[in-house]
N, C-alpha and C. Protein backbone atom coordinates (compact mmCIF):
# COMPACT_ATOMS: atom_id res chain seq x y z
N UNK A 1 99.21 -39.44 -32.44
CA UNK A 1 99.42 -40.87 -32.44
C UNK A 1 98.22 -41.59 -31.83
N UNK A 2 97.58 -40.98 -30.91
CA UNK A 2 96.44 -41.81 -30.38
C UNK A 2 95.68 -41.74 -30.85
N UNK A 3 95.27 -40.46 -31.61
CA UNK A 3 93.79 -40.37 -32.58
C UNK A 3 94.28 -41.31 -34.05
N UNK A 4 95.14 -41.38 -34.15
CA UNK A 4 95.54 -42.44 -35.67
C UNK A 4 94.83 -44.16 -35.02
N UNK A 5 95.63 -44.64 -33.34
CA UNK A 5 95.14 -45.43 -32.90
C UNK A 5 93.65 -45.51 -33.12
N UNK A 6 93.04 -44.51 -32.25
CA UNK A 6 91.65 -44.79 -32.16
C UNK A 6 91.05 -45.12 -33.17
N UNK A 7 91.34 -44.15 -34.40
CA UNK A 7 90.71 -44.25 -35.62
C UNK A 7 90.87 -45.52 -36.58
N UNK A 8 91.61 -45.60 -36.18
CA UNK A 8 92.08 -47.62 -36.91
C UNK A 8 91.20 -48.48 -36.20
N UNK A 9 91.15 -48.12 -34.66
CA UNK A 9 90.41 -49.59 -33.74
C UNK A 9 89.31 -49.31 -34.36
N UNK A 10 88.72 -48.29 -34.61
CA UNK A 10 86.88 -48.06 -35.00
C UNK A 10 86.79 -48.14 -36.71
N UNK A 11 87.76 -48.13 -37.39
CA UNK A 11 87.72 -48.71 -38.68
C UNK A 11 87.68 -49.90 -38.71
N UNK A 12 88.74 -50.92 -38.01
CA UNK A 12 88.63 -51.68 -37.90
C UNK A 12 87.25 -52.18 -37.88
N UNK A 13 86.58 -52.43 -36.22
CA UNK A 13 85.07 -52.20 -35.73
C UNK A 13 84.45 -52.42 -36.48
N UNK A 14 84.32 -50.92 -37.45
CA UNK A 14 83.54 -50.87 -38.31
C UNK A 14 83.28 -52.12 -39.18
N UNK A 15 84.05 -52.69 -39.95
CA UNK A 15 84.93 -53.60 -40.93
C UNK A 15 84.43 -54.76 -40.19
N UNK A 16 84.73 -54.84 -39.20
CA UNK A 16 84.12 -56.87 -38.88
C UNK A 16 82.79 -56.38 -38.28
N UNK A 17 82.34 -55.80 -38.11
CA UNK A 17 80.40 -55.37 -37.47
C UNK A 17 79.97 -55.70 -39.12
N UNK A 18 80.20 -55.23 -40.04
CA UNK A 18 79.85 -54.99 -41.86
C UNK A 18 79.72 -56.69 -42.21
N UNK A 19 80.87 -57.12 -41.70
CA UNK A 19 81.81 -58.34 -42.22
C UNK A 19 80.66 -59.36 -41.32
N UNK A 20 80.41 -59.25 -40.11
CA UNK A 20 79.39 -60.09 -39.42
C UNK A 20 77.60 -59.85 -40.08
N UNK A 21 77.34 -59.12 -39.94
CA UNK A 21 76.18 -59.01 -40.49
C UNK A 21 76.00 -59.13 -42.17
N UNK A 22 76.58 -58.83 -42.63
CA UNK A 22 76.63 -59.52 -44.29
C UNK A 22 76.85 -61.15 -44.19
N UNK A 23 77.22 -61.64 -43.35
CA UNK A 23 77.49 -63.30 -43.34
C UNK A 23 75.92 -63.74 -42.70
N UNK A 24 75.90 -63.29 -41.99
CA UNK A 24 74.98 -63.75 -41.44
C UNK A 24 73.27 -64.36 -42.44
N UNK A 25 73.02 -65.87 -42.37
CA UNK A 25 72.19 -66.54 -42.89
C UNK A 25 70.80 -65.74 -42.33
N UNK A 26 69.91 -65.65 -42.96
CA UNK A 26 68.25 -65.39 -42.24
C UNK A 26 67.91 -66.80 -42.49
N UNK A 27 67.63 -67.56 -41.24
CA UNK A 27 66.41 -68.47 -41.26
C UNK A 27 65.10 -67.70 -42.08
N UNK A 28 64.02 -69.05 -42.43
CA UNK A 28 62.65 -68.77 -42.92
C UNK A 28 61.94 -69.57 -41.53
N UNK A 29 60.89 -68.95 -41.12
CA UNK A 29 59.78 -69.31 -40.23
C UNK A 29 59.08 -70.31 -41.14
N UNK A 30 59.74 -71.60 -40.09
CA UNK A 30 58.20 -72.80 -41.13
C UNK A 30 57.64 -73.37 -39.70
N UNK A 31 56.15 -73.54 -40.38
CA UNK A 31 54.75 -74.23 -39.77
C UNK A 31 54.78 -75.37 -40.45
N UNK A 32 54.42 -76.19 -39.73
CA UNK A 32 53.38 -77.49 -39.78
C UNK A 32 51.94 -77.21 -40.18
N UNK A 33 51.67 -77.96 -40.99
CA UNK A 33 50.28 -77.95 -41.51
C UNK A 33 49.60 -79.19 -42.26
N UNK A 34 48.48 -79.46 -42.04
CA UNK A 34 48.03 -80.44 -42.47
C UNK A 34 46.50 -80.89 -43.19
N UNK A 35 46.63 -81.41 -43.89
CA UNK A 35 44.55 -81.33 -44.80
C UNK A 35 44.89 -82.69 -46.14
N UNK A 36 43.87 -82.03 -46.99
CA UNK A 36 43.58 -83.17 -48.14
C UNK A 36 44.27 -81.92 -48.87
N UNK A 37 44.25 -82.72 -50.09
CA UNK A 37 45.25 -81.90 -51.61
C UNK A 37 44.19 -81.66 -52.12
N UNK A 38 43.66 -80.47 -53.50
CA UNK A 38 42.76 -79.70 -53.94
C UNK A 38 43.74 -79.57 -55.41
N UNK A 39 43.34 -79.86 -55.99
CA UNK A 39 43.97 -79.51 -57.21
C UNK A 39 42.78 -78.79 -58.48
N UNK A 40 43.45 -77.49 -58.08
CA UNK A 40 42.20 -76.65 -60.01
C UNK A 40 42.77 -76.20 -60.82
N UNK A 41 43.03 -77.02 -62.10
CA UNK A 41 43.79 -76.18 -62.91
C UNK A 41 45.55 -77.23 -62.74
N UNK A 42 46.24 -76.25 -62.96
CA UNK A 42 47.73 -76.79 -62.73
C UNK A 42 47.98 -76.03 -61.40
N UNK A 43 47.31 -75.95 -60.66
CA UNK A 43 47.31 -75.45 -58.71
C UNK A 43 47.40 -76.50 -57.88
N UNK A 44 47.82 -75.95 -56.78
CA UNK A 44 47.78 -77.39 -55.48
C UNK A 44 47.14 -76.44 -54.56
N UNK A 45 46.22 -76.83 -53.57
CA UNK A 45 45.29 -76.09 -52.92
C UNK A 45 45.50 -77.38 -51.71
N UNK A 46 45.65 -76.73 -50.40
CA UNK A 46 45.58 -77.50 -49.24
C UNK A 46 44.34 -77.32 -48.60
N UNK A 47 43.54 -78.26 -48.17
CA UNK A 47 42.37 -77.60 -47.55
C UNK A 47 42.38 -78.30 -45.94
N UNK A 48 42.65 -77.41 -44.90
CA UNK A 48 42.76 -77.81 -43.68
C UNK A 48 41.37 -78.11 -42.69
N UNK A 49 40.25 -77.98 -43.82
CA UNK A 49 38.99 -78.21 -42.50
C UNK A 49 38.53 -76.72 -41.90
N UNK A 50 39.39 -75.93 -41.80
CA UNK A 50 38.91 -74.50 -41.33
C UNK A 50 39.96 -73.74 -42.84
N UNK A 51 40.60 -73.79 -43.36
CA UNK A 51 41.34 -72.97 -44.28
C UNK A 51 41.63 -73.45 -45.65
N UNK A 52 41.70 -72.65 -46.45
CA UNK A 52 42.38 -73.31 -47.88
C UNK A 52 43.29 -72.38 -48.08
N UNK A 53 44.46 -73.11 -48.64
CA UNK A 53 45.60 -72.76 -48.55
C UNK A 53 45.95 -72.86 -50.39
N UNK A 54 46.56 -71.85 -50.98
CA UNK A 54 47.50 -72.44 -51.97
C UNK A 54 49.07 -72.68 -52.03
N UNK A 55 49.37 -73.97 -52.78
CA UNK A 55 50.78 -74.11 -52.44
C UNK A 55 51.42 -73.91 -53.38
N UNK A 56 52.75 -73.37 -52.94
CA UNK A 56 53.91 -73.66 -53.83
C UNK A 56 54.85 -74.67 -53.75
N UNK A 57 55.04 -75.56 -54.75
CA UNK A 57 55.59 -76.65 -54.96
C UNK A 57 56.12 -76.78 -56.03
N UNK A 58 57.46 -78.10 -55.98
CA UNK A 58 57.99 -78.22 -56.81
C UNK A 58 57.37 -78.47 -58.18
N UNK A 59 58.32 -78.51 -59.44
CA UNK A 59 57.72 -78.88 -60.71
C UNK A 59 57.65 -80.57 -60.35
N UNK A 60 56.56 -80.94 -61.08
CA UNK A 60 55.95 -82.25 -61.04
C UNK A 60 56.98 -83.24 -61.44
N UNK A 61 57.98 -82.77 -62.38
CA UNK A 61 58.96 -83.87 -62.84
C UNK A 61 60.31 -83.72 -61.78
N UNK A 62 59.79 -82.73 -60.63
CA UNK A 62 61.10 -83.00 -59.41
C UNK A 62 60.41 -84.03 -58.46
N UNK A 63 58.87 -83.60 -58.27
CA UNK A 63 58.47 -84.23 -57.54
C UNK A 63 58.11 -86.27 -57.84
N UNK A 64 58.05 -86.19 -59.17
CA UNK A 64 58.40 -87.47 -59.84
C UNK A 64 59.69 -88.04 -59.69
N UNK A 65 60.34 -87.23 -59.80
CA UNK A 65 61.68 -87.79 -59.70
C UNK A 65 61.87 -88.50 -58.05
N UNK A 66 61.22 -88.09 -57.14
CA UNK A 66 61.64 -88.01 -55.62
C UNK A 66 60.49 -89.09 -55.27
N UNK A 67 59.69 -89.52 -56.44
CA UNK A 67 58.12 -90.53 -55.98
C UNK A 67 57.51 -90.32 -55.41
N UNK A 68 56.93 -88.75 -55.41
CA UNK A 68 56.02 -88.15 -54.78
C UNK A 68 54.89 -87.95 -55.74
N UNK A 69 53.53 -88.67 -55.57
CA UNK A 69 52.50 -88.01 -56.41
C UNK A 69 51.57 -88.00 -55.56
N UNK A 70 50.88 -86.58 -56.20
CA UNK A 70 50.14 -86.08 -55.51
C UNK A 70 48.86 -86.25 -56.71
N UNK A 71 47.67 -86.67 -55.09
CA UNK A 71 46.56 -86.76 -55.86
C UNK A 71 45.43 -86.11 -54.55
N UNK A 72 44.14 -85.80 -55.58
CA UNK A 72 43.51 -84.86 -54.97
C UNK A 72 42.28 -85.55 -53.86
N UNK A 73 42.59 -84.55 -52.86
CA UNK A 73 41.42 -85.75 -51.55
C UNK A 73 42.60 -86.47 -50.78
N UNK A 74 43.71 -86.82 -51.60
CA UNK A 74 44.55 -87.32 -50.36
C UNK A 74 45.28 -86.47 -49.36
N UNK A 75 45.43 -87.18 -47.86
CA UNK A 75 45.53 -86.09 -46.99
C UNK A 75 47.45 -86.18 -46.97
N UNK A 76 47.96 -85.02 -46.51
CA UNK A 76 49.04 -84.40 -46.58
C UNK A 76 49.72 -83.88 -45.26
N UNK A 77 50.87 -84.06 -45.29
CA UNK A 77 51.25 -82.92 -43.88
C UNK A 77 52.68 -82.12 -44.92
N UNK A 78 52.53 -80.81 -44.48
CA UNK A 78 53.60 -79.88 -44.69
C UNK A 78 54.31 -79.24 -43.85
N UNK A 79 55.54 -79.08 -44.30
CA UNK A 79 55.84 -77.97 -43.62
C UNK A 79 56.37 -76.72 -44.34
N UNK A 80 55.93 -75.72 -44.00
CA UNK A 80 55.96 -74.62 -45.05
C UNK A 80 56.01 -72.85 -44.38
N UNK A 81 56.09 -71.99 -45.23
CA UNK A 81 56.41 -70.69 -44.72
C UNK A 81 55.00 -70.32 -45.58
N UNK A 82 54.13 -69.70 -44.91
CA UNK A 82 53.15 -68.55 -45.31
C UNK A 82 53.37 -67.60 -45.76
N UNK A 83 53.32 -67.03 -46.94
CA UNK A 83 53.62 -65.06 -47.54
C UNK A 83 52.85 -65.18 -48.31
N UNK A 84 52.34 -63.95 -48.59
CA UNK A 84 51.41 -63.67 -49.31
C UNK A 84 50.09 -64.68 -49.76
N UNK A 85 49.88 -65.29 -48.94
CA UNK A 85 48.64 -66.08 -49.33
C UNK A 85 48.72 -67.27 -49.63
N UNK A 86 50.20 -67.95 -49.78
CA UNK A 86 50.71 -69.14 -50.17
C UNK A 86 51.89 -69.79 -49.42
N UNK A 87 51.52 -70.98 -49.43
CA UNK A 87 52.18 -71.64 -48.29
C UNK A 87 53.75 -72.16 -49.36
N UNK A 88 54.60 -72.00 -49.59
CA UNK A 88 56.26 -72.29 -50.04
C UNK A 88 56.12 -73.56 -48.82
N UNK A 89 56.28 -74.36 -49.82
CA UNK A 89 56.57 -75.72 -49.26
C UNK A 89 57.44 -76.59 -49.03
N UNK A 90 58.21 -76.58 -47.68
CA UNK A 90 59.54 -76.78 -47.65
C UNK A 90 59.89 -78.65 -47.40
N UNK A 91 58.54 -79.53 -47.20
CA UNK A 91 58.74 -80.78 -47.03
C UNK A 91 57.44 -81.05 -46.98
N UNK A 92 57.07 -82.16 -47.60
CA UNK A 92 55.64 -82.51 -48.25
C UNK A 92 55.81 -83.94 -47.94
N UNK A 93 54.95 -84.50 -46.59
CA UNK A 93 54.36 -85.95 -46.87
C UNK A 93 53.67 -86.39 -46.80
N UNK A 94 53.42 -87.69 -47.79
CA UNK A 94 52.17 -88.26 -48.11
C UNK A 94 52.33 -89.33 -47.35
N UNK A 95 50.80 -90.08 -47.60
CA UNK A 95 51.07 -91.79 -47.11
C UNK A 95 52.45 -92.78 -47.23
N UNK A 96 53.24 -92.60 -48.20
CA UNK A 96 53.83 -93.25 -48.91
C UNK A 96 55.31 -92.65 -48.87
N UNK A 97 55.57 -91.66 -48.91
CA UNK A 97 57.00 -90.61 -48.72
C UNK A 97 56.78 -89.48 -48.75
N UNK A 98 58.00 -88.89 -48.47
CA UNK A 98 58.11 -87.57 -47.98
C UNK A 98 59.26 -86.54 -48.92
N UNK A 99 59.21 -85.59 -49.34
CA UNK A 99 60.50 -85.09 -49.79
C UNK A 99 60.95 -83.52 -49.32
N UNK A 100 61.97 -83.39 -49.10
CA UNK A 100 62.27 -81.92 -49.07
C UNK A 100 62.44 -81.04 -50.59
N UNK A 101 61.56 -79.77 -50.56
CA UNK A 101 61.27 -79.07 -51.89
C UNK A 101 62.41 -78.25 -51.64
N UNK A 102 62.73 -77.31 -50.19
CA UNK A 102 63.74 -76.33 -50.41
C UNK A 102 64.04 -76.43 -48.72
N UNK A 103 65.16 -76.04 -48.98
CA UNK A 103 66.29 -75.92 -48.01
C UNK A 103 65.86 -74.72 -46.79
N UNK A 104 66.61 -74.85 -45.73
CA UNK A 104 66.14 -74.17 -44.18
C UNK A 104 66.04 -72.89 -44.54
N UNK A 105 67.04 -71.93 -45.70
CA UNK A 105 66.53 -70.78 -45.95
C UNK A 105 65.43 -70.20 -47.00
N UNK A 106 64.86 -71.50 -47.91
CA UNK A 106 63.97 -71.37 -48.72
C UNK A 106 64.79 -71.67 -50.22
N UNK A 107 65.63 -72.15 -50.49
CA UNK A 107 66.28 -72.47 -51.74
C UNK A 107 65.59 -73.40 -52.14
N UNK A 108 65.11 -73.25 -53.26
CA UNK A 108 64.55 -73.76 -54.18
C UNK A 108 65.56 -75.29 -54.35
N UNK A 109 65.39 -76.62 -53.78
CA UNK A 109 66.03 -77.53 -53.78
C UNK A 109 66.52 -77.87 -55.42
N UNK A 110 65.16 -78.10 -56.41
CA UNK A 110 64.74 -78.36 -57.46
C UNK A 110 66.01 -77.70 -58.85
N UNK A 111 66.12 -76.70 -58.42
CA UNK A 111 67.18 -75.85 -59.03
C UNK A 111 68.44 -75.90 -58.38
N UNK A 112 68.72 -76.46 -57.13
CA UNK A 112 70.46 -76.41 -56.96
C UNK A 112 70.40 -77.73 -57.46
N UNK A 113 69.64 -78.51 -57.55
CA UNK A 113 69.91 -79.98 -57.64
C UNK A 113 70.13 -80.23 -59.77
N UNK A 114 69.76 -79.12 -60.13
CA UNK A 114 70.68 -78.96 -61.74
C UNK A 114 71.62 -78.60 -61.65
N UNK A 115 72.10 -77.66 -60.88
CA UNK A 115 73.69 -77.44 -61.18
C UNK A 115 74.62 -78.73 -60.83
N UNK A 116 75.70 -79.02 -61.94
CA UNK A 116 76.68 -79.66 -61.84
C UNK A 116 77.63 -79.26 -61.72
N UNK A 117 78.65 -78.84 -60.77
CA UNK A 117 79.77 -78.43 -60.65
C UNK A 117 80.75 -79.29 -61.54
N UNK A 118 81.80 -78.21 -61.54
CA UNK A 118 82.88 -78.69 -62.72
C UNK A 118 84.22 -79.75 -61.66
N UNK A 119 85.06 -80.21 -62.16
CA UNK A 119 85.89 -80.96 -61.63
C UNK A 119 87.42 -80.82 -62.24
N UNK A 120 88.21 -80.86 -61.60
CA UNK A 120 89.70 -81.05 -62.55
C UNK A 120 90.53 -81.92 -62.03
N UNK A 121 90.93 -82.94 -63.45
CA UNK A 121 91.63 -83.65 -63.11
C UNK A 121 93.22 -83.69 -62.93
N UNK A 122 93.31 -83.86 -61.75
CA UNK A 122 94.58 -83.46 -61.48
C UNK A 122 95.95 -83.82 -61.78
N UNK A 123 95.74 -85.28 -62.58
CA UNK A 123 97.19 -85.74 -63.03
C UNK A 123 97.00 -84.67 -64.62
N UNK A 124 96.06 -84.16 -65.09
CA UNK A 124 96.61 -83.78 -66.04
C UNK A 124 96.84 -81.80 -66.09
N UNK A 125 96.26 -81.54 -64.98
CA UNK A 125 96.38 -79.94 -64.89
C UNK A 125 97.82 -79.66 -64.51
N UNK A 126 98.27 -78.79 -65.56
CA UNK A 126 99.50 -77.92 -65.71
C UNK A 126 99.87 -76.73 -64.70
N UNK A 127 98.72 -76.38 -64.20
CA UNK A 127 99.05 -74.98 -63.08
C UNK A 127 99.16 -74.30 -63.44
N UNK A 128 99.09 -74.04 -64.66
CA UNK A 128 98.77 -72.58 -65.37
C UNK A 128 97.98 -71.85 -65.08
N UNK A 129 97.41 -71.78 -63.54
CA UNK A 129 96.39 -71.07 -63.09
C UNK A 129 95.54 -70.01 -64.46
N UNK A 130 95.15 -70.03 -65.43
CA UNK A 130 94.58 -69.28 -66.21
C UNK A 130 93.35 -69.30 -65.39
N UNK A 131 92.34 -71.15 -65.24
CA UNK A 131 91.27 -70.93 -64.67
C UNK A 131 91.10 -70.08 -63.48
N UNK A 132 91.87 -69.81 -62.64
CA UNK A 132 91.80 -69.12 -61.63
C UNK A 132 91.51 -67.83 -61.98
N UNK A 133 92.18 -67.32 -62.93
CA UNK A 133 92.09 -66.20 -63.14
C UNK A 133 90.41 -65.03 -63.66
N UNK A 134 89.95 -66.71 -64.67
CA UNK A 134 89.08 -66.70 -65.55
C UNK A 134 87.79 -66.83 -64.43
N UNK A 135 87.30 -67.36 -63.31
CA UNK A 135 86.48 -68.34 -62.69
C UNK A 135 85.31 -66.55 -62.42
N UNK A 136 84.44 -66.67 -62.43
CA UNK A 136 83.98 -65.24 -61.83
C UNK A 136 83.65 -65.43 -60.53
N UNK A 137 83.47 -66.13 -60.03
CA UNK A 137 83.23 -66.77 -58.63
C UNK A 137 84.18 -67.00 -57.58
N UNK A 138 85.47 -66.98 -57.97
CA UNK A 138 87.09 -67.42 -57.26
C UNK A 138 86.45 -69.05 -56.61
N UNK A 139 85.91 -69.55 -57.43
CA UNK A 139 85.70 -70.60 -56.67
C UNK A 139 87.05 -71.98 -56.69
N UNK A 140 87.92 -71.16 -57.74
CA UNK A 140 89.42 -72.58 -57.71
C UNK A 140 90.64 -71.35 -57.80
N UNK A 141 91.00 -72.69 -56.75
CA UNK A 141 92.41 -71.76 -56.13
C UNK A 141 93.26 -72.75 -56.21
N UNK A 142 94.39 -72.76 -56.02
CA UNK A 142 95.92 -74.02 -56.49
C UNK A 142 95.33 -74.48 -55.18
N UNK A 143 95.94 -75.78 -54.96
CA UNK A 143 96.70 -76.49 -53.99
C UNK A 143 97.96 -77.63 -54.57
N UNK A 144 98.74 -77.10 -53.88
CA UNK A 144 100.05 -78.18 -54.39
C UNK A 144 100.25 -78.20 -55.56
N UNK A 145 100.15 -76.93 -56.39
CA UNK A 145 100.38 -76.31 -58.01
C UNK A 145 99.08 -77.10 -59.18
N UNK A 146 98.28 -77.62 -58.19
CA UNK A 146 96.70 -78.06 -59.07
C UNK A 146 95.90 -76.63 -58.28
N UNK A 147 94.60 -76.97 -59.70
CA UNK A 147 93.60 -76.56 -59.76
C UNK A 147 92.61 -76.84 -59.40
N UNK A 148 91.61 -76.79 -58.27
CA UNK A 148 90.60 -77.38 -57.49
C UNK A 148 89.85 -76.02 -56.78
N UNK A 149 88.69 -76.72 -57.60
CA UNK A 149 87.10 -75.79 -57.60
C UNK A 149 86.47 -76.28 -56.18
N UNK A 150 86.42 -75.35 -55.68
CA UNK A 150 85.31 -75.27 -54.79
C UNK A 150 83.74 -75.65 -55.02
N UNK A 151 83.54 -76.89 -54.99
CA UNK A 151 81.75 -77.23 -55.45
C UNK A 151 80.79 -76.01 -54.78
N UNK A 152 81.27 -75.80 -53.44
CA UNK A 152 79.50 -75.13 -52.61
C UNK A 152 79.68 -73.50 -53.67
N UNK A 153 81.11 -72.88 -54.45
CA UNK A 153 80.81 -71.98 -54.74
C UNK A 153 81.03 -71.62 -56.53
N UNK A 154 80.92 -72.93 -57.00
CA UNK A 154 80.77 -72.88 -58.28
C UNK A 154 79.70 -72.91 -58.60
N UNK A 155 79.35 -72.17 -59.79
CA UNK A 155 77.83 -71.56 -60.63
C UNK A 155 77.50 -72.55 -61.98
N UNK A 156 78.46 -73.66 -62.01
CA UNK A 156 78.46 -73.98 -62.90
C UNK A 156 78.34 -73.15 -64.65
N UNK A 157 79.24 -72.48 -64.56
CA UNK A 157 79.11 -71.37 -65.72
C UNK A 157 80.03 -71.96 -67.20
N UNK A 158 81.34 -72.94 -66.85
CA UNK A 158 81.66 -73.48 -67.79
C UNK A 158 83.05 -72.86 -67.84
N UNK A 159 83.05 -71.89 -67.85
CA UNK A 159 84.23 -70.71 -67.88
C UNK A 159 85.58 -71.41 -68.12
N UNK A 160 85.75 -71.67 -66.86
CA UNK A 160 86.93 -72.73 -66.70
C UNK A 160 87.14 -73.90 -67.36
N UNK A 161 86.63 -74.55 -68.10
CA UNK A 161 86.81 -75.35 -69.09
C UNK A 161 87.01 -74.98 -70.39
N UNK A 162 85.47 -73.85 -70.92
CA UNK A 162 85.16 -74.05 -72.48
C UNK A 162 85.73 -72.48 -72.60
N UNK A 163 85.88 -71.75 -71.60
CA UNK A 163 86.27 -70.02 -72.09
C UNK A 163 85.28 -68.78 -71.66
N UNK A 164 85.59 -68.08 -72.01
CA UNK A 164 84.49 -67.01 -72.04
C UNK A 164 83.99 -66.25 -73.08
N UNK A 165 84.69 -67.21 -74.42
CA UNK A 165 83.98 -66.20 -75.53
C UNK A 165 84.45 -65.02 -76.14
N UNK A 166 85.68 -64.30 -75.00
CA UNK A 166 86.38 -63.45 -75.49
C UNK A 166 88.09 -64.27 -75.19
N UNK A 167 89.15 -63.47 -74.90
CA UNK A 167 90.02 -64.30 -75.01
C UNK A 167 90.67 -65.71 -74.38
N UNK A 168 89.84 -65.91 -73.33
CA UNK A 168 90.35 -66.91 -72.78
C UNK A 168 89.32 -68.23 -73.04
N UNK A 169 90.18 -69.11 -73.92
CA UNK A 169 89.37 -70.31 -74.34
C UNK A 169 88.91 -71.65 -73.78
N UNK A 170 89.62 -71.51 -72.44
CA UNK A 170 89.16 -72.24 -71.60
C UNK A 170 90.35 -73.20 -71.36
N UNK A 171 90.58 -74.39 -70.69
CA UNK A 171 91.89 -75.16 -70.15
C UNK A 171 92.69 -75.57 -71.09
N UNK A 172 93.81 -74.70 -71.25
CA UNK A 172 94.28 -75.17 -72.27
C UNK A 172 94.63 -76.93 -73.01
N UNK A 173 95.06 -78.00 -71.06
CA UNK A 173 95.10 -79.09 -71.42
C UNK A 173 94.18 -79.98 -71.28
N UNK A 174 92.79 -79.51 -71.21
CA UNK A 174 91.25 -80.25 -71.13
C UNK A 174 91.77 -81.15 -69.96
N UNK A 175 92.00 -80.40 -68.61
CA UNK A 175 91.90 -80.92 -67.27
C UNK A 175 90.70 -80.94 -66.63
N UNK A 176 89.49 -79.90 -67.02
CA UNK A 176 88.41 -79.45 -66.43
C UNK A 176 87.47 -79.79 -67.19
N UNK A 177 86.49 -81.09 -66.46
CA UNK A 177 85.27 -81.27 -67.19
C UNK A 177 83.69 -80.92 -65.93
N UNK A 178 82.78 -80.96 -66.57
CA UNK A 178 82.13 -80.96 -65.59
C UNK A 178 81.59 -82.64 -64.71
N UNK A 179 81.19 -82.87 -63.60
CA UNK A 179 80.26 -83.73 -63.09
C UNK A 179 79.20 -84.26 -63.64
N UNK A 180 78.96 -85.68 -64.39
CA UNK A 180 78.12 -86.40 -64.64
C UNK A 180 76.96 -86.80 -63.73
């Protein structure tokens, strides 16, 4: 009886030590840095006075979108993570504004900011949990016999609305559209 005990408490153990360190976020190490912009080619090149740097940055039509243009000779401050020879640029400002490119662990801002999560409307969802079933993500679970998606863990995949192509065709009473 006590070795069954023991052996459960250290399974247990085991099980939330696994369960903690799999959750666990890694920060990215970002620097401050600062120079004129260098542009050769379709490149962004930082040049600090003692260093040249190449950057990684968003696509030009994110950074348009956010009214950031970059032109060459004008001076810059970043903040960014160094690897391999290139500075990942996590907030870029100019004279004029500033934008964040990617998030505290390095997510590519530019790309979560396409996904549209899906939505369901709830006077007309039946509770036929099918989507639940269908979601590959478990990102919608009932509440109060509706259907409601979790935004931070939907992939925007469609599933739950349009199907998957094999048997399940998606809501049966077109409760689930996506976000405009």
């Amino acid at each position: 009886m006590k070795k069954i005990l023991i052996l459960t408490l250290s399974l247990f153990l085991l099980f939330f030590m696994i369960h903690l360190f799999s959750e666990a976020e890694k920060t990215v190490e970002v620097t401050k840095y600062n120079g004129k912009l260098k542009q050769i080619g379709d490149n962004w090149f930082l040049n600090t006075g003692e260093d040249f740097f190449e950057l990684s940055l968003a696509p030009s039509s994110f950074l348009a979108e956010n009214k950031i243009e970059l032109v060459s000779k004008s001076k810059v401050y970043l903040n960014g993570n160094f690897k391999e020879d290139v500075i990942d640029v996590f907030t870029i400002f100019t004279e004029k504004d500033s934008v964040n490119l990617r998030d505290e662990f390095g997510n590519k801002l530019w790309e979560m900011s396409k996904i549209k999560p899906y939505l369901v409307n709830a006077k007309r969802c039946i509770g036929c949990r099918l989507c639940t079933f269908n979601c590959p993500t478990n990102a919608i679970e009932m509440v109060n016999g509706v259907a409601v998606i979790d935004a931070d863990n939907c992939i925007a995949c469609g599933i739950c609305a349009d199907g998957n192509g094999k048997k399940y065709r998606g809501c049966p009473v077109g409760a689930i559209s996506q976000i405009e």
